[in-house]
N, C-alpha and C. Protein backbone atom coordinates (compact mmCIF):
# COMPACT_ATOMS: atom_id res chain seq x y z
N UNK A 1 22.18 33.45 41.00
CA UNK A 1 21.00 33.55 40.17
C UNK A 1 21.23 32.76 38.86
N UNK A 2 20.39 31.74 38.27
CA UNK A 2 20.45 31.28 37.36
C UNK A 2 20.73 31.99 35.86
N UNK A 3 21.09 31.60 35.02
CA UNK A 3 21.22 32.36 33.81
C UNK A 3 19.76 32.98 33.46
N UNK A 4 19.28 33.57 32.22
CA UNK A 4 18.14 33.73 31.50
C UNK A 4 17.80 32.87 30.68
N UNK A 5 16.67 32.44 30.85
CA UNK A 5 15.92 31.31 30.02
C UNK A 5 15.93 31.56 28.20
N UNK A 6 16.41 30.71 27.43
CA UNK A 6 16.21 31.16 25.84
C UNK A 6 15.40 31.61 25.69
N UNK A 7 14.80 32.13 24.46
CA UNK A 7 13.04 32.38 24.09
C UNK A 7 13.20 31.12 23.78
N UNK A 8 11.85 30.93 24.08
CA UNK A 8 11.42 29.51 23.44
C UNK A 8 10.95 29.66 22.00
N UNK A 9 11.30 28.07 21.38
CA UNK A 9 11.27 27.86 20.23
C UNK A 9 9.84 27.27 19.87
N UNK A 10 9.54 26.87 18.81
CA UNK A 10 7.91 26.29 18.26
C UNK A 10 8.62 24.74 18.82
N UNK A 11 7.39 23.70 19.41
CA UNK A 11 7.30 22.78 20.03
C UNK A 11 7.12 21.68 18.79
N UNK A 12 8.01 20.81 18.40
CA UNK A 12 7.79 19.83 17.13
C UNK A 12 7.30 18.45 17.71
N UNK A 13 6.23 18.11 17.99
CA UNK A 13 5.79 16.26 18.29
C UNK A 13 5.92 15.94 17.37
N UNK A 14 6.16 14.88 16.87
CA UNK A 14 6.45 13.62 15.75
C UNK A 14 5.90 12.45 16.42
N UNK A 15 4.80 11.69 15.77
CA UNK A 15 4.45 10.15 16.24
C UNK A 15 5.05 9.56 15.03
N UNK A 16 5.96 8.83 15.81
CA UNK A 16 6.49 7.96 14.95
C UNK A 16 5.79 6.08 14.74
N UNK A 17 5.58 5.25 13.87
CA UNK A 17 4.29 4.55 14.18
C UNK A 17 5.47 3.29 13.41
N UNK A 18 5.51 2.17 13.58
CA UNK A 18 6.58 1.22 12.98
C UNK A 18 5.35 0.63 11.72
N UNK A 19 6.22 0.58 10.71
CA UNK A 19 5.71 -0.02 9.08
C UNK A 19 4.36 -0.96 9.48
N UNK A 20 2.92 0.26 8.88
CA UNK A 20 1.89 -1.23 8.46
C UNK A 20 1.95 -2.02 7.28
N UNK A 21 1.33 -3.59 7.92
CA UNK A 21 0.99 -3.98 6.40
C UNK A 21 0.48 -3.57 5.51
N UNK A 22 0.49 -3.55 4.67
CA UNK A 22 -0.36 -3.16 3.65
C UNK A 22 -2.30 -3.88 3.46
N UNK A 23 -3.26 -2.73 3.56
CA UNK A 23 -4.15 -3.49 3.72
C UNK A 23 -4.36 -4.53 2.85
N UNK A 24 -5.61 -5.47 3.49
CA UNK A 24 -6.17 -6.89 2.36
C UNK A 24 -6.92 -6.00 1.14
N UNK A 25 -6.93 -7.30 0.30
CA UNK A 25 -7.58 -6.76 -0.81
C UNK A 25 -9.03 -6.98 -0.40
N UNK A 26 -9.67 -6.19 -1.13
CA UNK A 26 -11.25 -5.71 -0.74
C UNK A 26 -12.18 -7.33 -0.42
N UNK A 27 -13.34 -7.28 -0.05
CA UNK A 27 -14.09 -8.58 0.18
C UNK A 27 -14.86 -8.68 -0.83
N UNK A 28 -14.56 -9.74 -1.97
CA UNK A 28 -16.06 -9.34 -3.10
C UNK A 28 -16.86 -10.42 -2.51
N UNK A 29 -18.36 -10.26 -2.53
CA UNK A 29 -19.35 -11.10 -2.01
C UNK A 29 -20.11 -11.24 -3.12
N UNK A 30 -20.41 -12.72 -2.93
CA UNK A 30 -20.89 -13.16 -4.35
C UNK A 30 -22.03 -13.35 -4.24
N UNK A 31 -23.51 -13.13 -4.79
CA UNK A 31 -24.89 -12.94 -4.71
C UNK A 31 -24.96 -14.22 -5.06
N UNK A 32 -24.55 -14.88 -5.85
CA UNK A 32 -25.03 -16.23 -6.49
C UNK A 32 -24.32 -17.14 -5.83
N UNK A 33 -24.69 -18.96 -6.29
CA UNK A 33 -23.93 -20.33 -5.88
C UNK A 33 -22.88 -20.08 -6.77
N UNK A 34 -21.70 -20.78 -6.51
CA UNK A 34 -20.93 -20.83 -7.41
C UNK A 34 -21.19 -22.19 -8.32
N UNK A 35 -20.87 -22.28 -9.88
CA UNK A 35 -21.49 -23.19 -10.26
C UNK A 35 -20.65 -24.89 -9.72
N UNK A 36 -22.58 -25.15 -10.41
CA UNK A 36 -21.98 -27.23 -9.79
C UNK A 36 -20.96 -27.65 -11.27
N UNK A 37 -20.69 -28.61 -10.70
CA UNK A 37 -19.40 -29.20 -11.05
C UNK A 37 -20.30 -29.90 -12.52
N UNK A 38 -19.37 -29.90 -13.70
CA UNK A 38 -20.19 -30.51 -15.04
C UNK A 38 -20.26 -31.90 -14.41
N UNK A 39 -21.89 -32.28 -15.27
CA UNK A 39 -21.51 -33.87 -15.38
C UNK A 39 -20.81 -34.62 -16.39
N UNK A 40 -20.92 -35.99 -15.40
CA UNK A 40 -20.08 -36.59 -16.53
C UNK A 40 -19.94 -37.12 -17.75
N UNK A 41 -19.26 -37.09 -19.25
CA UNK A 41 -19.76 -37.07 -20.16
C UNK A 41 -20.85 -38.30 -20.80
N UNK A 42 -21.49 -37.99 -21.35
CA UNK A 42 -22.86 -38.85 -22.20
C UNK A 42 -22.14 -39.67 -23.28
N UNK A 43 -22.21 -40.61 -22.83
CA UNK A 43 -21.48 -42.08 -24.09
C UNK A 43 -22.68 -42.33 -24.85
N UNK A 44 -22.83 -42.21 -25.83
CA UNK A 44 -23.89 -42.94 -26.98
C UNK A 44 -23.46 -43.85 -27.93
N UNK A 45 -23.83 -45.18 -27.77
CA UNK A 45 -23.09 -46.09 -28.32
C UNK A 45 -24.27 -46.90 -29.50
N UNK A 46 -23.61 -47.40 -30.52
CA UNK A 46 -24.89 -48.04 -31.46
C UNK A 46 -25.39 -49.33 -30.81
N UNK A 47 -26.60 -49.20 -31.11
CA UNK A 47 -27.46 -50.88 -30.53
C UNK A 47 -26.83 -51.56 -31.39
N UNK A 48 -26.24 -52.48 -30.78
CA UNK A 48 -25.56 -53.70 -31.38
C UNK A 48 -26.66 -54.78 -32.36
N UNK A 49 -26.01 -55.21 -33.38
CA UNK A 49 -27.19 -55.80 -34.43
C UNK A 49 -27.88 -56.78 -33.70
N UNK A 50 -29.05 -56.77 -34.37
CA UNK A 50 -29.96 -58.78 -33.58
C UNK A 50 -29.65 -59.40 -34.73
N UNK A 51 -28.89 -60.62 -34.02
CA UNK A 51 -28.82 -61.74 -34.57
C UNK A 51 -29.68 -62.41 -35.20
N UNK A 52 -29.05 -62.94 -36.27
CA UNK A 52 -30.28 -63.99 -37.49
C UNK A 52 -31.02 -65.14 -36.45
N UNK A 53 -32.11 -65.18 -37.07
CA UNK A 53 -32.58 -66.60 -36.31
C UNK A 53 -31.86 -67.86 -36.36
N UNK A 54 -31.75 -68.28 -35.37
CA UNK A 54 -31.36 -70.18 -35.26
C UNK A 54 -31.90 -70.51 -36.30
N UNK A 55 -31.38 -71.29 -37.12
CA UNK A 55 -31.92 -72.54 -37.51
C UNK A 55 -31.64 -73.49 -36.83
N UNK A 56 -32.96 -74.84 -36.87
CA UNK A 56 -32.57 -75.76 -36.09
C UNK A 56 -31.86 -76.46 -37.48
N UNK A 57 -30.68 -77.70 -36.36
CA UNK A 57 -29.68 -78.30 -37.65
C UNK A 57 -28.15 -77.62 -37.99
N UNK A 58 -28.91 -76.19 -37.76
CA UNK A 58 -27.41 -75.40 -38.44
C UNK A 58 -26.23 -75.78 -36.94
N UNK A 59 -26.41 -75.24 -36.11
CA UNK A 59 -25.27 -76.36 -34.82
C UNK A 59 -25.51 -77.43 -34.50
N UNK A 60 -24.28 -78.21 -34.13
CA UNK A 60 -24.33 -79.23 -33.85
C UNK A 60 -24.16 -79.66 -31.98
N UNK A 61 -25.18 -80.26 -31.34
CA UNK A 61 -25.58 -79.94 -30.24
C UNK A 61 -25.44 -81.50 -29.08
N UNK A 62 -24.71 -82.57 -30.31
CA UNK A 62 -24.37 -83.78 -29.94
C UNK A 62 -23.36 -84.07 -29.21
């Protein structure tokens, strides 16, 4: 005849699960365009003077 069975003890499961990543960072969604690119800068330069009138005589054209 076999021995007598122990009392039984409380039944312990453990799921053991191997290291997650760590989640992503959240999704922000952007309602708007993102802005356009500046343009390029505005040169303002002085109107260059007008020249005196010719005289005729004053060069010499010989």
């Amino acid at each position: 005849q076999p021995p007598p069975l122990p009392p039984p003890e409380p039944l312990i499961i453990k799921e053991v699960c191997p290291d997650q990543p760590p989640p992503p960072p959240p999704l922000i969604l952007r309602e708007q365009a993102p802005p356009r690119p500046s343009p390029p800068p505005l040169i303002l330069r002085e109107r260059p003077p007008i020249p005196p009138p010719r005289l005729p005589g004053e060069t010499s054209e010989n």
